[in-house]
C-alpha atoms as a PDB file:
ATOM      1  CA  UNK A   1     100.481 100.741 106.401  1.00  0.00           C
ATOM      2  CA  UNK A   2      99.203 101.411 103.097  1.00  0.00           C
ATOM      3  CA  UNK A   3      98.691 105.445 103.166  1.00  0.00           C
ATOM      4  CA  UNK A   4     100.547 107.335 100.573  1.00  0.00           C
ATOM      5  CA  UNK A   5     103.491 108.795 101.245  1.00  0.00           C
ATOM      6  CA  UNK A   6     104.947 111.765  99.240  1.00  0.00           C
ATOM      7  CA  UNK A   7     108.719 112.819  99.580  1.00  0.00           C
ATOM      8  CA  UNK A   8     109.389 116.217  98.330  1.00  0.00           C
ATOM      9  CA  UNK A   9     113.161 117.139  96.773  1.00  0.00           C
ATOM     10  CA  UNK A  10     114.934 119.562  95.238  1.00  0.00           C
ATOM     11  CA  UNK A  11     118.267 119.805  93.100  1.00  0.00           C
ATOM     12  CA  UNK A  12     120.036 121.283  96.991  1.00  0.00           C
ATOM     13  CA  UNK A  13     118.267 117.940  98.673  1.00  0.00           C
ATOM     14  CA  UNK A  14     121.679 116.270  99.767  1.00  0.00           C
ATOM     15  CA  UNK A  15     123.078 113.488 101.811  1.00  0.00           C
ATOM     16  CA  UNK A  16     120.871 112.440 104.366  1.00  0.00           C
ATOM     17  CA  UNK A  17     117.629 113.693 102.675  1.00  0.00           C
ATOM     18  CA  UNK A  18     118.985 111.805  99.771  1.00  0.00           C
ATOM     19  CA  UNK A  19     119.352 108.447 101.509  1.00  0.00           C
ATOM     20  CA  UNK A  20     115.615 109.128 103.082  1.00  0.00           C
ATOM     21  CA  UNK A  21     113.914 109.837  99.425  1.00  0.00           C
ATOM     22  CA  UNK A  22     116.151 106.950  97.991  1.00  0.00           C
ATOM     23  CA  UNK A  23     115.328 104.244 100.474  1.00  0.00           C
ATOM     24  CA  UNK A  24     111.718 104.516 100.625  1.00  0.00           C
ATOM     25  CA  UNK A  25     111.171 105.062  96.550  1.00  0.00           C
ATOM     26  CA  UNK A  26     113.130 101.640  96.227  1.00  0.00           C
ATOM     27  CA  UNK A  27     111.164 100.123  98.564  1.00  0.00           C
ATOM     28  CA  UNK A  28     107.576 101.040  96.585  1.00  0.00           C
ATOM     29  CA  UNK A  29     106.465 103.180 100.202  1.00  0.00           C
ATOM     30  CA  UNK A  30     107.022 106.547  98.730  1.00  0.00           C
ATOM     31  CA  UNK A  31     106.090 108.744  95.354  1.00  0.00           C
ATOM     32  CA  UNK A  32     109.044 110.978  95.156  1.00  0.00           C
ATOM     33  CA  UNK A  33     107.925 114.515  93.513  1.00  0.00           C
ATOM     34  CA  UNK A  34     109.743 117.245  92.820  1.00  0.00           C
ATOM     35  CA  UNK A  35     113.512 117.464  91.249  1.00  0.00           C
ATOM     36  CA  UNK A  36     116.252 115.116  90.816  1.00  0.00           C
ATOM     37  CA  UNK A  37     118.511 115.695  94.083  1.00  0.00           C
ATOM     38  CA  UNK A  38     122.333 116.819  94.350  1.00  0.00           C
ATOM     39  CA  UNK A  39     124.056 113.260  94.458  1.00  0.00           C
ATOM     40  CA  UNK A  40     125.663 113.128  97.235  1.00  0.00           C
ATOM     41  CA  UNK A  41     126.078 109.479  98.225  1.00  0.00           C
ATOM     42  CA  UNK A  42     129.591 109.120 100.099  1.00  0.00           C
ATOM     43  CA  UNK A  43     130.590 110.263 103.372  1.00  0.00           C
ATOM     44  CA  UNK A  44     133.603 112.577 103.136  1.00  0.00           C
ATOM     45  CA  UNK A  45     136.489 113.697 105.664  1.00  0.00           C
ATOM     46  CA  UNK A  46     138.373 117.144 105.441  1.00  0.00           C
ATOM     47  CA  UNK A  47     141.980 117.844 104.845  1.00  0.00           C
ATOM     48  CA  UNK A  48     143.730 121.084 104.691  1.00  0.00           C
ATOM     49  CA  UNK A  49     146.818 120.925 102.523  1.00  0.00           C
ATOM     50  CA  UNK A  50     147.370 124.417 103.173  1.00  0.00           C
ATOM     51  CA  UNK A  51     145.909 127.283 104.732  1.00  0.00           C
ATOM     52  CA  UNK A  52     143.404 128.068 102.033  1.00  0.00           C
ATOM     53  CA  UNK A  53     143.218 124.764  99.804  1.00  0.00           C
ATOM     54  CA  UNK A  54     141.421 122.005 101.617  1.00  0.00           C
ATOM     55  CA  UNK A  55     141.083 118.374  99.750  1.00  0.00           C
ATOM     56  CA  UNK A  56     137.701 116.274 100.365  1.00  0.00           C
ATOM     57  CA  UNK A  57     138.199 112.615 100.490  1.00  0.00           C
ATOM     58  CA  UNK A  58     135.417 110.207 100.204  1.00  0.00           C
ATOM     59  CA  UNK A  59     135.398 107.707 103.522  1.00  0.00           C
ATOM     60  CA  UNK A  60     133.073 105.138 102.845  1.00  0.00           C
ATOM     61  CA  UNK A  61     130.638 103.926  99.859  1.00  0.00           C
ATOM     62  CA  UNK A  62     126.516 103.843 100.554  1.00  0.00           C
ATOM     63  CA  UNK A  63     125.065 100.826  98.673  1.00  0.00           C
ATOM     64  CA  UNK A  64     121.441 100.600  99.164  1.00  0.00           C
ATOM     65  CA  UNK A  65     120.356  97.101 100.560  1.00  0.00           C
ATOM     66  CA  UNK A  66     117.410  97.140  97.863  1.00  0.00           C
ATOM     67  CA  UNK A  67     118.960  97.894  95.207  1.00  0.00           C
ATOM     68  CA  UNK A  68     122.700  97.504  95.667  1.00  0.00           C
ATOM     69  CA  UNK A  69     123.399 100.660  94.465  1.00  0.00           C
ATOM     70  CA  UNK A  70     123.408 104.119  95.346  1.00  0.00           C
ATOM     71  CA  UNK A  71     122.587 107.772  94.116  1.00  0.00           C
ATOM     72  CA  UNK A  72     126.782 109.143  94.378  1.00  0.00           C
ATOM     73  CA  UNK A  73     126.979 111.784  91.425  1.00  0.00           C
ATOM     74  CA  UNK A  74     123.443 111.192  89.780  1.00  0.00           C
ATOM     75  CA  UNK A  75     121.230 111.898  92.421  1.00  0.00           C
ATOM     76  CA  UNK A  76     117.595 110.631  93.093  1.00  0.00           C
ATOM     77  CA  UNK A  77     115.533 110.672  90.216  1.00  0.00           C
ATOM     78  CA  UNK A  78     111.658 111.681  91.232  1.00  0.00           C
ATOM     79  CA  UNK A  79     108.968 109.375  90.168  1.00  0.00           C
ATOM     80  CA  UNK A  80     107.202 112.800  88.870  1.00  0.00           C
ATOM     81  CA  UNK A  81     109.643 115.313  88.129  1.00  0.00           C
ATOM     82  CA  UNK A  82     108.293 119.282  88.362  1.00  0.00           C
ATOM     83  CA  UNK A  83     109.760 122.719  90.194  1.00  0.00           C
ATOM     84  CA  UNK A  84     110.804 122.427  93.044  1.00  0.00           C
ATOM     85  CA  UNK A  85     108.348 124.971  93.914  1.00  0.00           C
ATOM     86  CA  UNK A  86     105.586 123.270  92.602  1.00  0.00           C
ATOM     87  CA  UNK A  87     106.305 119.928  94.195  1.00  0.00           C
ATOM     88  CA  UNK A  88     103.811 120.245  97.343  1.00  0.00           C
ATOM     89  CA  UNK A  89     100.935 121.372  95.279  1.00  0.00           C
ATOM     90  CA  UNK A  90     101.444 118.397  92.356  1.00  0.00           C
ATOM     91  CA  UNK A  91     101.899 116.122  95.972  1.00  0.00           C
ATOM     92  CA  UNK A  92      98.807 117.721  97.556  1.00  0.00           C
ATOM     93  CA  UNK A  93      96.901 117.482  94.429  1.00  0.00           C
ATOM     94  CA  UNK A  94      97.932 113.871  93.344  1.00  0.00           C
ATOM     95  CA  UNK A  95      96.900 112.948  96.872  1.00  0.00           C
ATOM     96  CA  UNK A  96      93.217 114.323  96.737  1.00  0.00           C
ATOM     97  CA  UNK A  97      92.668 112.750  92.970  1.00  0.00           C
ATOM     98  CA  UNK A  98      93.964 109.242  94.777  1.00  0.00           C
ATOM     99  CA  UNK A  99      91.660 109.741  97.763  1.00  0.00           C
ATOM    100  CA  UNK A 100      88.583 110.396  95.096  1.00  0.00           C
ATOM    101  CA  UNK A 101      89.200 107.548  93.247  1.00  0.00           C
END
Protein backbone atom coordinates (compact mmCIF):
# COMPACT_ATOMS: atom_id res chain seq x y z
CA UNK A 1 0.00 0.00 0.00
CA UNK A 2 1.57 3.17 -0.69
CA UNK A 3 -1.00 5.81 1.04
CA UNK A 4 0.47 8.00 3.64
CA UNK A 5 0.19 7.27 6.91
CA UNK A 6 0.46 9.88 9.74
CA UNK A 7 0.96 8.80 13.49
CA UNK A 8 0.15 11.47 15.89
CA UNK A 9 2.11 11.60 19.58
CA UNK A 10 2.47 13.43 22.39
CA UNK A 11 5.09 13.71 25.35
CA UNK A 12 2.03 11.26 27.60
CA UNK A 13 2.10 8.77 24.30
CA UNK A 14 3.50 5.64 26.28
CA UNK A 15 4.12 1.98 25.95
CA UNK A 16 2.06 0.47 23.50
CA UNK A 17 1.40 3.68 21.45
CA UNK A 18 5.11 3.97 21.61
CA UNK A 19 5.92 0.57 20.10
CA UNK A 20 3.02 1.40 17.30
CA UNK A 21 4.67 5.01 16.28
CA UNK A 22 8.20 3.33 16.63
CA UNK A 23 7.66 0.30 14.46
CA UNK A 24 6.09 1.79 11.56
CA UNK A 25 8.55 5.13 11.43
CA UNK A 26 11.48 2.47 11.25
CA UNK A 27 9.94 0.72 8.75
CA UNK A 28 9.56 4.06 6.23
CA UNK A 29 5.28 3.35 6.41
CA UNK A 30 4.60 6.20 8.70
CA UNK A 31 5.46 10.22 9.12
CA UNK A 32 5.38 10.56 12.82
CA UNK A 33 4.13 14.29 13.78
CA UNK A 34 3.71 15.72 16.79
CA UNK A 35 6.09 15.43 20.10
CA UNK A 36 8.75 13.19 21.16
CA UNK A 37 6.84 10.42 23.35
CA UNK A 38 7.37 9.41 27.17
CA UNK A 39 9.98 6.47 26.72
CA UNK A 40 8.60 3.86 27.98
CA UNK A 41 10.14 0.78 26.36
CA UNK A 42 10.25 -2.12 29.12
CA UNK A 43 7.55 -4.05 30.55
CA UNK A 44 7.47 -3.66 34.33
CA UNK A 45 6.01 -5.84 37.34
CA UNK A 46 4.86 -4.32 40.79
CA UNK A 47 6.19 -4.92 44.21
CA UNK A 48 5.06 -3.52 47.43
CA UNK A 49 7.85 -3.37 49.97
CA UNK A 50 5.55 -1.89 52.30
CA UNK A 51 2.22 -0.61 52.59
CA UNK A 52 2.84 2.71 50.92
CA UNK A 53 6.31 2.28 49.01
CA UNK A 54 5.94 0.06 46.00
CA UNK A 55 9.28 -0.76 43.78
CA UNK A 56 8.83 -1.13 39.80
CA UNK A 57 11.04 -3.66 38.25
CA UNK A 58 11.64 -3.84 34.62
CA UNK A 59 10.66 -7.63 33.23
CA UNK A 60 11.80 -7.82 29.90
CA UNK A 61 13.81 -5.56 27.22
CA UNK A 62 11.86 -4.45 23.69
CA UNK A 63 14.46 -4.44 20.86
CA UNK A 64 12.93 -3.47 17.68
CA UNK A 65 13.54 -6.14 14.87
CA UNK A 66 14.43 -3.11 12.43
CA UNK A 67 16.49 -1.45 14.17
CA UNK A 68 17.73 -3.49 17.11
CA UNK A 69 17.03 -1.01 19.40
CA UNK A 70 14.39 0.51 21.26
CA UNK A 71 12.88 3.92 22.54
CA UNK A 72 13.40 2.91 26.81
CA UNK A 73 14.10 6.47 28.42
CA UNK A 74 14.37 8.63 25.13
CA UNK A 75 11.24 8.15 23.62
CA UNK A 76 10.17 8.35 19.86
CA UNK A 77 11.51 11.16 18.17
CA UNK A 78 8.78 12.62 15.43
CA UNK A 79 9.93 13.00 11.94
CA UNK A 80 8.25 16.69 12.29
CA UNK A 81 8.22 17.77 15.71
CA UNK A 82 5.26 20.59 16.69
CA UNK A 83 2.46 20.86 19.76
CA UNK A 84 0.92 18.33 20.46
CA UNK A 85 -2.07 20.27 19.74
CA UNK A 86 -1.12 21.22 16.51
CA UNK A 87 -0.09 17.79 15.31
CA UNK A 88 -3.47 16.83 13.35
CA UNK A 89 -3.66 20.07 11.54
CA UNK A 90 0.39 20.04 10.40
CA UNK A 91 -0.77 15.99 9.54
CA UNK A 92 -3.97 17.12 7.77
CA UNK A 93 -2.23 19.87 6.06
CA UNK A 94 1.02 17.98 5.00
CA UNK A 95 -1.39 15.42 3.61
CA UNK A 96 -3.42 17.82 1.24
CA UNK A 97 0.05 19.64 -0.04
CA UNK A 98 1.23 15.74 -0.84
CA UNK A 99 -2.08 14.92 -2.54
CA UNK A 100 -1.62 18.36 -4.76
CA UNK A 101 1.61 17.63 -5.76
Amino acid sequence: MTRPVYVLTSATTFSGGEDVAYTLQALGRAELVGETTGGGAHPTERHPVTAHITVTVPTARTINAVTGTNWEGVGVRPDRAVAADKALETAYQEAAIRRLA
